[in-house]
PDB file of N, CA and C in Angstrom:
ATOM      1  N   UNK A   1     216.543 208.311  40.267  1.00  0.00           N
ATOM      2  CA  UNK A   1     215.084 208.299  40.266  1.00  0.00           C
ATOM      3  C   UNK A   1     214.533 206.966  39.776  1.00  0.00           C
ATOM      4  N   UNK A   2     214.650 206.555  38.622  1.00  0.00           N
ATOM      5  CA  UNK A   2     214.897 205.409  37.983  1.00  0.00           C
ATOM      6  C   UNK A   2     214.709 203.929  39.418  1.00  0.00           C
ATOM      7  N   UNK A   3     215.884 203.933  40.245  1.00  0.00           N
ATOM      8  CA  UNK A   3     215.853 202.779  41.042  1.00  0.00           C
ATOM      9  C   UNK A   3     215.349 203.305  41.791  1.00  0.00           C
ATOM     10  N   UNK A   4     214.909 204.142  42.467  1.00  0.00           N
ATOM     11  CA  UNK A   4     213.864 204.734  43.637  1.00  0.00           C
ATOM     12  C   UNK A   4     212.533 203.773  43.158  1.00  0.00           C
ATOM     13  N   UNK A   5     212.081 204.201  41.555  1.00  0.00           N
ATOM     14  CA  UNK A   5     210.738 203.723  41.305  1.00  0.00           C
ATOM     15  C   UNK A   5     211.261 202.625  41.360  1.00  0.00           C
ATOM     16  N   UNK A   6     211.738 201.833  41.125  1.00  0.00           N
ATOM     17  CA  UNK A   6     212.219 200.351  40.862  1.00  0.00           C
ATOM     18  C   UNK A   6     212.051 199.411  42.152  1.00  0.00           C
ATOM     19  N   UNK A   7     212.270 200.270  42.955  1.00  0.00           N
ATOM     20  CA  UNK A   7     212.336 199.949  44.326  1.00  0.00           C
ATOM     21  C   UNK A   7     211.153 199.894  44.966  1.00  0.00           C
ATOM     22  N   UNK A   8     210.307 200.521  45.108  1.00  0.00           N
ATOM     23  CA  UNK A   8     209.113 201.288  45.704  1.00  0.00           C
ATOM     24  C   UNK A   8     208.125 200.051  45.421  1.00  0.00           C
ATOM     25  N   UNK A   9     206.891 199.831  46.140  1.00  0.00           N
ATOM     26  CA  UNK A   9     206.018 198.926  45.866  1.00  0.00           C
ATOM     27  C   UNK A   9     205.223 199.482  44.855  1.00  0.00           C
ATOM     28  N   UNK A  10     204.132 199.057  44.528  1.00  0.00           N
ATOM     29  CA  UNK A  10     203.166 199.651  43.224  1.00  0.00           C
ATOM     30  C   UNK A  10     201.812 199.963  44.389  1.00  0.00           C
ATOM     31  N   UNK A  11     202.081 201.107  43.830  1.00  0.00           N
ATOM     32  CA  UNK A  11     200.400 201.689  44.676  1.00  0.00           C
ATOM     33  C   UNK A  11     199.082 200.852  43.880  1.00  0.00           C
ATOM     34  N   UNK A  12     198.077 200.843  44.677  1.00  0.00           N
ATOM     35  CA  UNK A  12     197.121 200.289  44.445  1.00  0.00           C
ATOM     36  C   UNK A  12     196.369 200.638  43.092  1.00  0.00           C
ATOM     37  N   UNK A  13     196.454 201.728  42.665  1.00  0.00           N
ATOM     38  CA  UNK A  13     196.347 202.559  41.378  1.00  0.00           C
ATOM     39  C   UNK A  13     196.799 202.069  40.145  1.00  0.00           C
ATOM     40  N   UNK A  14     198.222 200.970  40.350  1.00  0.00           N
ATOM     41  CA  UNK A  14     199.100 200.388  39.284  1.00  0.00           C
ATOM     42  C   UNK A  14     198.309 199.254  39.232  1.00  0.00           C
ATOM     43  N   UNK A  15     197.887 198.168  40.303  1.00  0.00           N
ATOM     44  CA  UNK A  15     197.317 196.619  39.890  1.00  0.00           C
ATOM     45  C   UNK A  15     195.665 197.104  39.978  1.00  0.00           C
ATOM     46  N   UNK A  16     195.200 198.053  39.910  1.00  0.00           N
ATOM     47  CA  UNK A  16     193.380 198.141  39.910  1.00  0.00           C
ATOM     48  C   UNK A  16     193.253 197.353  38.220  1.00  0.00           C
ATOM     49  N   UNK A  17     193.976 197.533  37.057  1.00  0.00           N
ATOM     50  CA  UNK A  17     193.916 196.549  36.046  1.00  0.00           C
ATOM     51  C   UNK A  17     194.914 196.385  35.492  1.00  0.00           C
ATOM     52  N   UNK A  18     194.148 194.995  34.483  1.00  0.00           N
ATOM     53  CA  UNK A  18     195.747 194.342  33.452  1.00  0.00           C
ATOM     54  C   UNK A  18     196.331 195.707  32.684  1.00  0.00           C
ATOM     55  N   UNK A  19     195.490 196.245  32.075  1.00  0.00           N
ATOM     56  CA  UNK A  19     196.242 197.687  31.104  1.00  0.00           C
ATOM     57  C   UNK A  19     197.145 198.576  31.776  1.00  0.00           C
ATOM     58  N   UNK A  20     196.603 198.772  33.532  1.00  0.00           N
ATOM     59  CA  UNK A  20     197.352 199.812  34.244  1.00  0.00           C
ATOM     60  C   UNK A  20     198.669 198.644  34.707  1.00  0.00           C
ATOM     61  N   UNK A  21     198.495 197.522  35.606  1.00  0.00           N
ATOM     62  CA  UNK A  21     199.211 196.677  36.408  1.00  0.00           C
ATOM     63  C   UNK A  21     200.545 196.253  34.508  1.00  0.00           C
ATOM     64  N   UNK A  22     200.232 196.379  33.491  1.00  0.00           N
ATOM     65  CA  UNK A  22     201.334 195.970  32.286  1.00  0.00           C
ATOM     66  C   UNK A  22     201.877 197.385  32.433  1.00  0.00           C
ATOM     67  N   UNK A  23     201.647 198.649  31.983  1.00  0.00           N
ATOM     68  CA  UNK A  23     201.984 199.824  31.577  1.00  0.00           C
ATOM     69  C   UNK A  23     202.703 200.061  32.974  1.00  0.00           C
ATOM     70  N   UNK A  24     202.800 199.819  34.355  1.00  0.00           N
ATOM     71  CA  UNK A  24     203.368 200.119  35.032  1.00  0.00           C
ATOM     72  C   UNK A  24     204.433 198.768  35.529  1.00  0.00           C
ATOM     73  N   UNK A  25     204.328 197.629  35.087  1.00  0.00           N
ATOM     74  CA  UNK A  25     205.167 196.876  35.311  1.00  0.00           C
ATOM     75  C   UNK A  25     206.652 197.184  34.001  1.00  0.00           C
ATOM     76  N   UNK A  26     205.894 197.580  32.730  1.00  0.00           N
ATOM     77  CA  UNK A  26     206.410 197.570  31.744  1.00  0.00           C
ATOM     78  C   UNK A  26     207.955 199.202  31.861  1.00  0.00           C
ATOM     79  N   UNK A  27     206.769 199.934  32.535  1.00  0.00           N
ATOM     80  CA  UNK A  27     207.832 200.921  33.101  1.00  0.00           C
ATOM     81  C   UNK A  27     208.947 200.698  33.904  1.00  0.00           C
ATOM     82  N   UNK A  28     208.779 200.055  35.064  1.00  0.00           N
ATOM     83  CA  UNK A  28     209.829 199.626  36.010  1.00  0.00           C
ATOM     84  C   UNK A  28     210.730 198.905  35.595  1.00  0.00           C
ATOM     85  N   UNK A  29     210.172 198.261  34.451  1.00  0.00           N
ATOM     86  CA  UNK A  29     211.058 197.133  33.870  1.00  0.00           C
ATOM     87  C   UNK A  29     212.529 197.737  33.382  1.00  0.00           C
ATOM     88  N   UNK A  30     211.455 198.717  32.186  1.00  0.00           N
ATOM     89  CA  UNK A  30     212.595 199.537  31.505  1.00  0.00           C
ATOM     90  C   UNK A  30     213.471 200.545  32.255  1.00  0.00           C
ATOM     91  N   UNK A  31     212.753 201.271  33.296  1.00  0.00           N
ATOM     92  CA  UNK A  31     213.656 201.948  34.270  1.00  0.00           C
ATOM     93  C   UNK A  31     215.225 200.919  34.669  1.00  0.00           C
ATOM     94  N   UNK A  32     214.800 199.844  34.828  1.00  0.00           N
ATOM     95  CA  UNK A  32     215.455 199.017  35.848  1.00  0.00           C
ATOM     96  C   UNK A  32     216.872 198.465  34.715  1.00  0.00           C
ATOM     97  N   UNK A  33     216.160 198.549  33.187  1.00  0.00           N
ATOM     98  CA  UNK A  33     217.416 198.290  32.577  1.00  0.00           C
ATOM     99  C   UNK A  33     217.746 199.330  31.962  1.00  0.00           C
ATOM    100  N   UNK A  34     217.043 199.892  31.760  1.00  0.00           N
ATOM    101  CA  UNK A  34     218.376 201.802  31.581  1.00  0.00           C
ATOM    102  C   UNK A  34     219.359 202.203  32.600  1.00  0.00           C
ATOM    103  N   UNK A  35     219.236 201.621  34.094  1.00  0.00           N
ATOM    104  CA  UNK A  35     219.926 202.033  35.004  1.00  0.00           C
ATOM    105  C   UNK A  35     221.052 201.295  35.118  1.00  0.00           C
ATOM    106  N   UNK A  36     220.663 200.017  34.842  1.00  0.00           N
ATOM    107  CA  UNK A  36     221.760 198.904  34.852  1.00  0.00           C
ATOM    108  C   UNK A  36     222.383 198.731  33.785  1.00  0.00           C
ATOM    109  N   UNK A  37     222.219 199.729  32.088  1.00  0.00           N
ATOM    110  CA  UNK A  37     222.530 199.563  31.127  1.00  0.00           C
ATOM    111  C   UNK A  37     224.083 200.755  31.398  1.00  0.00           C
ATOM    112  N   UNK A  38     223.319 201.903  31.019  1.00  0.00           N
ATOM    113  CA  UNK A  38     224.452 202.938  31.552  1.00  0.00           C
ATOM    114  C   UNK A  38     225.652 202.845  30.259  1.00  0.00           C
ATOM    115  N   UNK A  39     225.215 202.346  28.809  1.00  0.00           N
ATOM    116  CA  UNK A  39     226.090 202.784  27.663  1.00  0.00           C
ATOM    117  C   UNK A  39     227.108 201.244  28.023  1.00  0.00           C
ATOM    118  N   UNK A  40     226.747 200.502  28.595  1.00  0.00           N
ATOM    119  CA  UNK A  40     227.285 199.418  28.367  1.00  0.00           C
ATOM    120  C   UNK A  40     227.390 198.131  26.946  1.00  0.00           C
ATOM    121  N   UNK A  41     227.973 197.362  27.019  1.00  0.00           N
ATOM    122  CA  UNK A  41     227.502 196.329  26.699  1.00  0.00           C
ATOM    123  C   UNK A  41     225.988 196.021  26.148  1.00  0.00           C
ATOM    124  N   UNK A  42     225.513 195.576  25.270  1.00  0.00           N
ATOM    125  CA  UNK A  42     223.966 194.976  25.244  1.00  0.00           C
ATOM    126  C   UNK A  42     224.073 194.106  26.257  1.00  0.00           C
ATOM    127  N   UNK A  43     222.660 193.992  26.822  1.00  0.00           N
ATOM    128  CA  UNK A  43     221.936 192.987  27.693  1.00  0.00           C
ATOM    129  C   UNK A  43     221.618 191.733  26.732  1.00  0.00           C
ATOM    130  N   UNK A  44     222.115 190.829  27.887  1.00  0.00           N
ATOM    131  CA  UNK A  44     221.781 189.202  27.189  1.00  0.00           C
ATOM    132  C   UNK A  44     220.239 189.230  27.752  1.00  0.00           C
ATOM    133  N   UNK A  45     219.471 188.681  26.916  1.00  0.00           N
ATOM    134  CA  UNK A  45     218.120 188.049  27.101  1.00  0.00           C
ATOM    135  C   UNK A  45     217.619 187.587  28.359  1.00  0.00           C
ATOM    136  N   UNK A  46     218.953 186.803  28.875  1.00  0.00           N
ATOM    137  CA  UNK A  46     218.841 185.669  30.301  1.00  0.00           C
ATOM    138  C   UNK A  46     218.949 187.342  30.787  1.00  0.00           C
ATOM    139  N   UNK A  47     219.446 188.082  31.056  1.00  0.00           N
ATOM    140  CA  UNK A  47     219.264 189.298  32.299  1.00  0.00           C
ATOM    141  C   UNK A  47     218.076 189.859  32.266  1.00  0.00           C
ATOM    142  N   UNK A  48     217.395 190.243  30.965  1.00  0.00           N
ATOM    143  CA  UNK A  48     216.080 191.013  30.781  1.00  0.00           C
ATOM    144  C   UNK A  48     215.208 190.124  31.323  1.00  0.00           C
ATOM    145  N   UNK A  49     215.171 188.482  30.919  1.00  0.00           N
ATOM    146  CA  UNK A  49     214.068 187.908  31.391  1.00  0.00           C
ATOM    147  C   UNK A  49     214.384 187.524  33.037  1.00  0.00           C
ATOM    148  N   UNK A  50     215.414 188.096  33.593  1.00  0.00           N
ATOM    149  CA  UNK A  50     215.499 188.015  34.750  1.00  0.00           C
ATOM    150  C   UNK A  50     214.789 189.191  35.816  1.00  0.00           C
ATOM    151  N   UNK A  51     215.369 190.239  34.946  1.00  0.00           N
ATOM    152  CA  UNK A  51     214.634 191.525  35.664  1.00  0.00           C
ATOM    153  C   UNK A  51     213.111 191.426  35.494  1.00  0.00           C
ATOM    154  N   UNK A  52     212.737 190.830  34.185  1.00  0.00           N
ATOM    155  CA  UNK A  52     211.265 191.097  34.407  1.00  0.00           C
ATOM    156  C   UNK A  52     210.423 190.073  35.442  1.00  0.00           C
ATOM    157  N   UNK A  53     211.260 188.810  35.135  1.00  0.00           N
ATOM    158  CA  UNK A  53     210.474 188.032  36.395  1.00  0.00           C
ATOM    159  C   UNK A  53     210.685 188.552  37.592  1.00  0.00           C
ATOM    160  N   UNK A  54     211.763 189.055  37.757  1.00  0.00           N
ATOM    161  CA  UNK A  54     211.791 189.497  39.247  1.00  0.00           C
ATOM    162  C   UNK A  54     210.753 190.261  39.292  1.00  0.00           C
ATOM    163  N   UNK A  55     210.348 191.635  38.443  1.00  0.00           N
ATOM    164  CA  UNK A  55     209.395 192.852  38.543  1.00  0.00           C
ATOM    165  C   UNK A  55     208.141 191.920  38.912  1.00  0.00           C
ATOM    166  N   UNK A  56     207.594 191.219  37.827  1.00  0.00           N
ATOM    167  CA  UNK A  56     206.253 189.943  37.888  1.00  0.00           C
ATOM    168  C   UNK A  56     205.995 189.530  39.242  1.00  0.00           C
ATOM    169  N   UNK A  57     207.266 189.214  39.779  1.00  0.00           N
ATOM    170  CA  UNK A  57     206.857 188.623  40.959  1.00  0.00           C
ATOM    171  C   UNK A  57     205.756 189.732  42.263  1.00  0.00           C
ATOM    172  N   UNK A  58     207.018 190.714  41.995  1.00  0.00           N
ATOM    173  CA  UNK A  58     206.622 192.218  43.037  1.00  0.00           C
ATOM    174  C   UNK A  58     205.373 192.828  42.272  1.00  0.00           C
ATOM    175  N   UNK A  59     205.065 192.674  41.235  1.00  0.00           N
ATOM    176  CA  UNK A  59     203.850 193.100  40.756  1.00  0.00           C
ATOM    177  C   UNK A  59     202.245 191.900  40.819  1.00  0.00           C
ATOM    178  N   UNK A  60     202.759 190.871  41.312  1.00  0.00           N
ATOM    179  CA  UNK A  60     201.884 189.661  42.024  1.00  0.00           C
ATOM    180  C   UNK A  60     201.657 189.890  43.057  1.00  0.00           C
ATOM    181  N   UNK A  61     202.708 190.634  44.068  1.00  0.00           N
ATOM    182  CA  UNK A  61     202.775 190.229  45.807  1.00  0.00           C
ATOM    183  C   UNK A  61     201.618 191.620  45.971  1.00  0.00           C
ATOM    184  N   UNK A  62     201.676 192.495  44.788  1.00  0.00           N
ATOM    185  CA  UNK A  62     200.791 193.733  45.160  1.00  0.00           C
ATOM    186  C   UNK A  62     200.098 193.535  45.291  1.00  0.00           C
ATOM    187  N   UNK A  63     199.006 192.439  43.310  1.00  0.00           N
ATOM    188  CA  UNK A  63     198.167 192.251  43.819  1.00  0.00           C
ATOM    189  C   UNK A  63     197.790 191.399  44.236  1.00  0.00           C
ATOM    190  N   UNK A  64     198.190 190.818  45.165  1.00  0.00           N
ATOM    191  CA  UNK A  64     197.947 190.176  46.426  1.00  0.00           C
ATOM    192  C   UNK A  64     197.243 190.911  47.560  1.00  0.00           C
ATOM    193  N   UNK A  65     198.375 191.732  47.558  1.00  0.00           N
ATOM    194  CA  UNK A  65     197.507 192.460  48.559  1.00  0.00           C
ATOM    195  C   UNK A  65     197.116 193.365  48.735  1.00  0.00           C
ATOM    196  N   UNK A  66     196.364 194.235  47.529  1.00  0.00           N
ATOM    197  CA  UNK A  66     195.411 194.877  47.134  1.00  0.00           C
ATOM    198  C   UNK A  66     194.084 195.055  47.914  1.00  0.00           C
ATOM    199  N   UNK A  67     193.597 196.082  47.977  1.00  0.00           N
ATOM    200  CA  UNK A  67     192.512 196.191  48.452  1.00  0.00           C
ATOM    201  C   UNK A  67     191.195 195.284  47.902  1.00  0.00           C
ATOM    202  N   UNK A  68     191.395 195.301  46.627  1.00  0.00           N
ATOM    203  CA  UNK A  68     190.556 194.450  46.027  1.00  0.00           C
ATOM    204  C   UNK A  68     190.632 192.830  45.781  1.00  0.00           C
ATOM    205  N   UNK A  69     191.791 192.334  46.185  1.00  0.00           N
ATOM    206  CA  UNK A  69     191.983 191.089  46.588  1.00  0.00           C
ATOM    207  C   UNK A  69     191.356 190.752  48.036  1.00  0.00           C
ATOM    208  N   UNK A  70     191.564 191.992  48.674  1.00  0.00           N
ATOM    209  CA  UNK A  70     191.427 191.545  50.300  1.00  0.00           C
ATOM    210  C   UNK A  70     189.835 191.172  50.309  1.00  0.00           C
ATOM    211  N   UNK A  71     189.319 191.936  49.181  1.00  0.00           N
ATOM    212  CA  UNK A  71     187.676 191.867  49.365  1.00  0.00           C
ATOM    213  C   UNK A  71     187.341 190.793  48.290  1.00  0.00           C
ATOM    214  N   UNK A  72     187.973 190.287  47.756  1.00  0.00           N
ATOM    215  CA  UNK A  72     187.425 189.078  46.668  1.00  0.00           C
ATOM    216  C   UNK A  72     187.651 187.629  47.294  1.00  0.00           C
ATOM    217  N   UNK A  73     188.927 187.579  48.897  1.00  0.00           N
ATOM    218  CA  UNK A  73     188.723 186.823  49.647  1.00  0.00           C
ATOM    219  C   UNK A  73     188.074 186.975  50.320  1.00  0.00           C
ATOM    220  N   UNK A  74     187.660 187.755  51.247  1.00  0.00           N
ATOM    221  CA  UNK A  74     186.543 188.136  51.810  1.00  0.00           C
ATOM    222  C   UNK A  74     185.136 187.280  51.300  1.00  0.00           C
ATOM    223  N   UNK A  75     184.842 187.831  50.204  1.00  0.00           N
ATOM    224  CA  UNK A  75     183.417 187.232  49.728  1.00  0.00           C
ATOM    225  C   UNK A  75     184.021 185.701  49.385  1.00  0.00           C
ATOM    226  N   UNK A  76     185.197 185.470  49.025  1.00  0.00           N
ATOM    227  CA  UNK A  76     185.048 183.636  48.908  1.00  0.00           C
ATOM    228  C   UNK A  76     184.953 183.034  50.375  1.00  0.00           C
ATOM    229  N   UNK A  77     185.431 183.569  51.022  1.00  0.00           N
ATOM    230  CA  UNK A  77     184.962 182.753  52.483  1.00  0.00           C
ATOM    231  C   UNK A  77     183.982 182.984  52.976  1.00  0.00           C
ATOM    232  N   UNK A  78     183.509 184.017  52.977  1.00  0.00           N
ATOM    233  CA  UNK A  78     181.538 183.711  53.186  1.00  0.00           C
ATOM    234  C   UNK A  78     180.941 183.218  52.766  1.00  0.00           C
ATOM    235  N   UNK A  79     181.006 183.074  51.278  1.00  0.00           N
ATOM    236  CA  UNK A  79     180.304 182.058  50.564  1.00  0.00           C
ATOM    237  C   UNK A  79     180.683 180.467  50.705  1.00  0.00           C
ATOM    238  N   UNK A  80     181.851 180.270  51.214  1.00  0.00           N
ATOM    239  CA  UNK A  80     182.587 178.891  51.253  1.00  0.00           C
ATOM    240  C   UNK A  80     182.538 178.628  52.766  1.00  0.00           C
ATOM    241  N   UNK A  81     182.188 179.451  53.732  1.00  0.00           N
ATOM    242  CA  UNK A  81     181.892 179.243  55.170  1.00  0.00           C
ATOM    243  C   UNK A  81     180.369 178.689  55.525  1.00  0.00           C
ATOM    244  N   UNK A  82     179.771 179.539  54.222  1.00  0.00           N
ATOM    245  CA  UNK A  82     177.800 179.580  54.217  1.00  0.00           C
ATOM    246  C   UNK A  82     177.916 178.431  53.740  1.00  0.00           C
ATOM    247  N   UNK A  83     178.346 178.132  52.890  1.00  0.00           N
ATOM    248  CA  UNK A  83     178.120 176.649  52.098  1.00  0.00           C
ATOM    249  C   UNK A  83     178.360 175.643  52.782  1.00  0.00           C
ATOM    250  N   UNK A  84     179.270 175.738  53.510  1.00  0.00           N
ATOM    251  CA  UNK A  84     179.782 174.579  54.414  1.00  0.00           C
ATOM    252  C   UNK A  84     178.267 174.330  55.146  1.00  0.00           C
ATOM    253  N   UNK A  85     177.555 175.751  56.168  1.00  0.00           N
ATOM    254  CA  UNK A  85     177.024 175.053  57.172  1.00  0.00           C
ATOM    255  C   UNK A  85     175.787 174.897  56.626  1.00  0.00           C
ATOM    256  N   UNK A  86     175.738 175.835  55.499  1.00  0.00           N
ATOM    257  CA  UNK A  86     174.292 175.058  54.925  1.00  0.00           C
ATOM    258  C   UNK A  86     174.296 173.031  54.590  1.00  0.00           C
ATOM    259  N   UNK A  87     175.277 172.719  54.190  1.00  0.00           N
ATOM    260  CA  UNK A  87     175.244 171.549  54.502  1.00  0.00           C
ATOM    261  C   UNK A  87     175.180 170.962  55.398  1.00  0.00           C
ATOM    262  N   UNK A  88     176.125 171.021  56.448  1.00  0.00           N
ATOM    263  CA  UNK A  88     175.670 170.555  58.016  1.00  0.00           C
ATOM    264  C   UNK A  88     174.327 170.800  58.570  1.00  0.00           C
ATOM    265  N   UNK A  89     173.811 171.973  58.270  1.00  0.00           N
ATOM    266  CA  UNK A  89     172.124 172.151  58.617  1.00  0.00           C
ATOM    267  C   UNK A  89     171.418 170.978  57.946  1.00  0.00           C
ATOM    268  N   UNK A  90     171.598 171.223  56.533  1.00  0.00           N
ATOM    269  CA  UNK A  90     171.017 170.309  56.018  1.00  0.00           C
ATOM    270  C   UNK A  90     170.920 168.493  56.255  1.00  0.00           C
ATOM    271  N   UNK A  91     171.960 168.338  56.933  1.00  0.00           N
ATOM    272  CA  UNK A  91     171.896 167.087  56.912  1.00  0.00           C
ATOM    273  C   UNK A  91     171.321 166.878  58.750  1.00  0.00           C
ATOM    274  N   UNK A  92     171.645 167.593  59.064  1.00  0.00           N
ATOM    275  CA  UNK A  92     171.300 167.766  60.896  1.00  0.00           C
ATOM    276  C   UNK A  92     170.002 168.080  61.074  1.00  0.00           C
ATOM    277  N   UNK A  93     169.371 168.415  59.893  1.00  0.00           N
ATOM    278  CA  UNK A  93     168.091 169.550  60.099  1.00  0.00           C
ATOM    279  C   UNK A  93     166.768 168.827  60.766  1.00  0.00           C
ATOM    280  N   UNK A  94     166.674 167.493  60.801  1.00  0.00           N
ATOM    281  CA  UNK A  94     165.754 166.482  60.885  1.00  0.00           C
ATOM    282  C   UNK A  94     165.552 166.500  62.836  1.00  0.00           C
ATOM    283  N   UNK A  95     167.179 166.041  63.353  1.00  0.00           N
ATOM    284  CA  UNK A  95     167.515 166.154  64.711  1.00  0.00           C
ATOM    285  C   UNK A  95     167.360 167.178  65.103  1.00  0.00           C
ATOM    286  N   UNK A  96     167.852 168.520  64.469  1.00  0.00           N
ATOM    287  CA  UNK A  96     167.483 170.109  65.589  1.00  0.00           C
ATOM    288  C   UNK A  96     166.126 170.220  64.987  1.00  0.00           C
ATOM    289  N   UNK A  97     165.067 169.974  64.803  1.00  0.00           N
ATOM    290  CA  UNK A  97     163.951 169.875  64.400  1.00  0.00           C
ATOM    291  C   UNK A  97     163.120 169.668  65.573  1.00  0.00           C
ATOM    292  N   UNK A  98     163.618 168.187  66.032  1.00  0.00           N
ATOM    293  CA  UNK A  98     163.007 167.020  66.730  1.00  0.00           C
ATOM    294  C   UNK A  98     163.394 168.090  68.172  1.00  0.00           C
ATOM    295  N   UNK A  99     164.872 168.521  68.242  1.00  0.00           N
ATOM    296  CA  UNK A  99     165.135 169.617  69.517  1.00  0.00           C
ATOM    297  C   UNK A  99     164.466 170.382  69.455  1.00  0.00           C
ATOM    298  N   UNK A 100     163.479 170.913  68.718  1.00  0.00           N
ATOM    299  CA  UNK A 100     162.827 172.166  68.920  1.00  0.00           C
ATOM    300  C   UNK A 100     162.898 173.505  68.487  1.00  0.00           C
ATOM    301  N   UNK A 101     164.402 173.037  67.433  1.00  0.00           N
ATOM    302  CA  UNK A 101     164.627 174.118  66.496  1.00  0.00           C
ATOM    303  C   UNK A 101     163.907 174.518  65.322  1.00  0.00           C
ATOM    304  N   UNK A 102     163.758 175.569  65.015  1.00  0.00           N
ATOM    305  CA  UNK A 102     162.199 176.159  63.733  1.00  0.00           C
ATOM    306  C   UNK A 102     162.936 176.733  63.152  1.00  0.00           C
ATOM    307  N   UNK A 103     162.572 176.109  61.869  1.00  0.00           N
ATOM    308  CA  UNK A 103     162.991 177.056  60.133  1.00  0.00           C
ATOM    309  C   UNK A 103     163.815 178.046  59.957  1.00  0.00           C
ATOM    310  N   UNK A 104     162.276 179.012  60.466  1.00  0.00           N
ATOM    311  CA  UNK A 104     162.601 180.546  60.830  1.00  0.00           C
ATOM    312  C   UNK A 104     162.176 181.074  62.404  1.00  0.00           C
ATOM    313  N   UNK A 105     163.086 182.262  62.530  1.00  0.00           N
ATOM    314  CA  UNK A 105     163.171 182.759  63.803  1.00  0.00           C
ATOM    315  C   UNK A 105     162.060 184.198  63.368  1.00  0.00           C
ATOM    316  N   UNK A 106     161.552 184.813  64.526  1.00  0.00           N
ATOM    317  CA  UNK A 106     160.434 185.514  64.615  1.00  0.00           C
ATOM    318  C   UNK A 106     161.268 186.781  64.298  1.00  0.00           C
TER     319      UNK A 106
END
């Protein structure tokens, strides 16, 4: 069960925040070295901080691509698309003027 969760991506439910996206990274973590522990040997440091970067990483790629990432790029490129042509208007605005272009539309 243990490497099933270990395995599995993080539902959107785990990265919605830092408190939930730690408490569920923090789980997998430990799943991941109870399974690989198994009454062995102690774990050297270099393995734990290996498993957890690995987890970090897969707990980045989530939220990545999170629903709520998808929409926080979303609004940066509208705003960074608007901005763009508000400048180009702005500097053009004199010439589509002179064409016959108006302010505002009816």
């Amino acid at each position: 069960m243990a490497e099933e969760k270990a395995g599995q991506e993080y539902a959107w439910e785990e990265v919605f925040s830092l408190d939930r996206l730690k408490r569920s990274m923090a789980k997998r973590v430990l799943d991941r070295l109870e399974s690989i522990w198994h009454g062995k040997e102690p774990m050297s440091p270099e393995q734990i901080s290996e498993i957890i970067s690995d987890e970090w990483k897969k707990a980045k790629e989530a939220v990545r691509n999170s629903p709520a990432a998808r929409d926080a790029f979303r609004k940066y490129l509208e705003r960074t698309v608007s901005e763009q042509i508000d400048k180009l208007m702005e500097r053009d605005k004199d010439e589509l003027e002179t064409l016959g272009v108006v302010e505002k539309g009816l």
